[in-house]
Protein backbone atom coordinates (compact mmCIF):
# COMPACT_ATOMS: atom_id res chain seq x y z
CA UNK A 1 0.00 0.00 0.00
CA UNK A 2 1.22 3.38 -1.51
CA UNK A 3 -0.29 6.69 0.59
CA UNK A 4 0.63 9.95 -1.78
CA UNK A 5 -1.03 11.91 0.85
CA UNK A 6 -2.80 11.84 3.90
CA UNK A 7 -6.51 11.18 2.00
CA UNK A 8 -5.26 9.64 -0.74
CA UNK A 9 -3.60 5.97 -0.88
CA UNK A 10 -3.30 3.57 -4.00
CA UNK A 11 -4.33 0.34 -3.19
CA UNK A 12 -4.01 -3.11 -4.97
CA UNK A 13 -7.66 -4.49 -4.99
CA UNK A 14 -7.10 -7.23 -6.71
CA UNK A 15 -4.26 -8.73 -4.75
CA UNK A 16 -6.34 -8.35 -1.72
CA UNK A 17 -9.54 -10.44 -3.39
CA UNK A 18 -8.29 -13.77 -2.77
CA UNK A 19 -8.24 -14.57 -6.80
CA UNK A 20 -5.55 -16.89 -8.06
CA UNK A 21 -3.93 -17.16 -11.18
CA UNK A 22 -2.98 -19.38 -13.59
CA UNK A 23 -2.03 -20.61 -16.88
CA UNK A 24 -4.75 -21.25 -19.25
CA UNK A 25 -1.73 -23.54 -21.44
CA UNK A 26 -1.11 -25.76 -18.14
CA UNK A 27 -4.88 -27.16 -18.88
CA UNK A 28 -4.54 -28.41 -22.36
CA UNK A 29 -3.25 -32.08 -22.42
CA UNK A 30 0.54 -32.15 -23.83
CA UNK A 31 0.98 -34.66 -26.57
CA UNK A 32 1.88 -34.43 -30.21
CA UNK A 33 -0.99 -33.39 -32.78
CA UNK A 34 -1.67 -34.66 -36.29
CA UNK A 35 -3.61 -34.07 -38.96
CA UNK A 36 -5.48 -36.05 -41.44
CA UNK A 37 -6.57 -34.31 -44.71
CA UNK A 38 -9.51 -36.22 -46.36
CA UNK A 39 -7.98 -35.12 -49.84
CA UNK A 40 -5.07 -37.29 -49.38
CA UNK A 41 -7.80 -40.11 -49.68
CA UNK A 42 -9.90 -38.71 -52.97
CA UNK A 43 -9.72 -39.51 -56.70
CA UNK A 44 -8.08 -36.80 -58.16
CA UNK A 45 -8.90 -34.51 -55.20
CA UNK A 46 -12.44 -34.25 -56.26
CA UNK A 47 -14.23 -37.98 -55.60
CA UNK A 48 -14.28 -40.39 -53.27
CA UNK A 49 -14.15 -43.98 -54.67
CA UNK A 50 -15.03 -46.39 -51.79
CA UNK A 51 -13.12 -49.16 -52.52
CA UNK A 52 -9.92 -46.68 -53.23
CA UNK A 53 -10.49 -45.00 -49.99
CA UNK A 54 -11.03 -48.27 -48.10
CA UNK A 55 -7.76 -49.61 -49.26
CA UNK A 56 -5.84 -45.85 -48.73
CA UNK A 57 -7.63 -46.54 -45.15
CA UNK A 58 -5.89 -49.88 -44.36
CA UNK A 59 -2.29 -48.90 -45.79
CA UNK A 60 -2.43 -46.42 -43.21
CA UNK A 61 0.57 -47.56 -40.58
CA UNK A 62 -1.29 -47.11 -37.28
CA UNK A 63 2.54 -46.73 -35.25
CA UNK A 64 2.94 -43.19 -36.88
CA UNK A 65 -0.56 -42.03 -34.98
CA UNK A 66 -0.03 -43.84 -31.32
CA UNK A 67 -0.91 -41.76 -28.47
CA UNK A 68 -1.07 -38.67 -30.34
CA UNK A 69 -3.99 -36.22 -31.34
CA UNK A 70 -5.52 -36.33 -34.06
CA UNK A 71 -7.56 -34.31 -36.42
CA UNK A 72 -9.66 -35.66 -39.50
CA UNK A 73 -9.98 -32.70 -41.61
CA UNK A 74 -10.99 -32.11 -45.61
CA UNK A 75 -9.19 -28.94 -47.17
CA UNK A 76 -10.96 -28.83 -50.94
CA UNK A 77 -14.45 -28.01 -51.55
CA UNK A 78 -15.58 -31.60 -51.79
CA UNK A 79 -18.54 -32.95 -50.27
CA UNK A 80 -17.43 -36.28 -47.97
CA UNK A 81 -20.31 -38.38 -46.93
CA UNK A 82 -20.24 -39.30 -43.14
CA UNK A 83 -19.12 -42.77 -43.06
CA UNK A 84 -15.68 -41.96 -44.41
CA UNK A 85 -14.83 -40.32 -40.68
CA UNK A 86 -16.43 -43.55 -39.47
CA UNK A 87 -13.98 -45.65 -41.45
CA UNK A 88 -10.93 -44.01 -40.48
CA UNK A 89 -11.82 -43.37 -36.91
CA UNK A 90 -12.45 -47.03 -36.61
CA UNK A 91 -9.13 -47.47 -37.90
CA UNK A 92 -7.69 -45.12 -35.32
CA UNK A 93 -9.16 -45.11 -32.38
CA UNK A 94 -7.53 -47.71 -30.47
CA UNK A 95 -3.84 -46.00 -31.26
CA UNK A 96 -4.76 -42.55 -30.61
CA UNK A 97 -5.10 -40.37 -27.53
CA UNK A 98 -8.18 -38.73 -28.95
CA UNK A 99 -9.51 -37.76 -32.48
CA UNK A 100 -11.30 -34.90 -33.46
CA UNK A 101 -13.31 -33.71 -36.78
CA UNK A 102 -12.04 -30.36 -37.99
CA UNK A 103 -8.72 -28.67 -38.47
CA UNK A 104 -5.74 -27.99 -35.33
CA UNK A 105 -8.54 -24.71 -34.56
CA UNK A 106 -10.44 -27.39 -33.42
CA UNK A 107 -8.41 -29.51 -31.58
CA UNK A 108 -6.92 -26.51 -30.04
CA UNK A 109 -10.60 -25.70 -28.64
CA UNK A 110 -11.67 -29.02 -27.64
CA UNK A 111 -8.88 -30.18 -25.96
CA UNK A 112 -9.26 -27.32 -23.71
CA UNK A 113 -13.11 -27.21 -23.41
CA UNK A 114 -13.83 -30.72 -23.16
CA UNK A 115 -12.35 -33.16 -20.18
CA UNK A 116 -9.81 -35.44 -20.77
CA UNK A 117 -10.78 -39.12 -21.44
CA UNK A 118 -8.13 -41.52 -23.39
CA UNK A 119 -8.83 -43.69 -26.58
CA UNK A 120 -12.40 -41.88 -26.84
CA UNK A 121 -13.40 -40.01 -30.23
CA UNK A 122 -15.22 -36.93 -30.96
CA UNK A 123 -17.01 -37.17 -34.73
């Protein structure tokens, strides 16, 4: 406490509240993110062929995504019908820490919005 004078003093309300802070980075889980683009997976970046995508989907080497985050994400203008996230989160979940359905925005956001629960997936 600071007095200038004898009626006026500068005073540090806030330190005298009681409020504590912290670090809003200390609550988002650490581990290493990845991303999956969907385009990766179409026929000339436009289509998605089922069987093509199905056998893009197994290829996939399930060491290079353990216990990391991971985000399932399309960057063209193509429309990708539901059960393709299906496929690959089936193919995923049991390696990954969690997987998410949008770009690193997204994962950024959940991760520190939504409580921590291993091997679950949000699609």
């Amino acid at each position: 406490m600071i007095k200038m004078s004898e009626e006026f003093e500068i005073r540090n309300k806030v330190a005298e509240s009681g409020l504590i802070n912290f670090d809003l980075s200390t609550l988002v889980p650490k581990g290493e993110r990845k991303g999956i683009d969907l385009k990766d997976f179409l026929f000339q970046e436009m289509i998605l062929k089922e069987k093509d995508f199905r056998e893009k989907v197994e290829a996939i080497n399930v060491d290079d995504y353990k216990n990391t985050y991971i985000y399932i994400y399309n960057s063209v203008d193509t429309i990708i019908p539901l059960w393709a996230y299906f496929v690959l989160t089936a193919k995923l979940t049991d390696v990954a820490k969690r997987l998410f359905s949008g770009t690193v925005r997204t994962l950024r956001l959940s991760s520190c919005t939504m409580p921590y629960r291993p091997m679950t997936s949000v699609i």
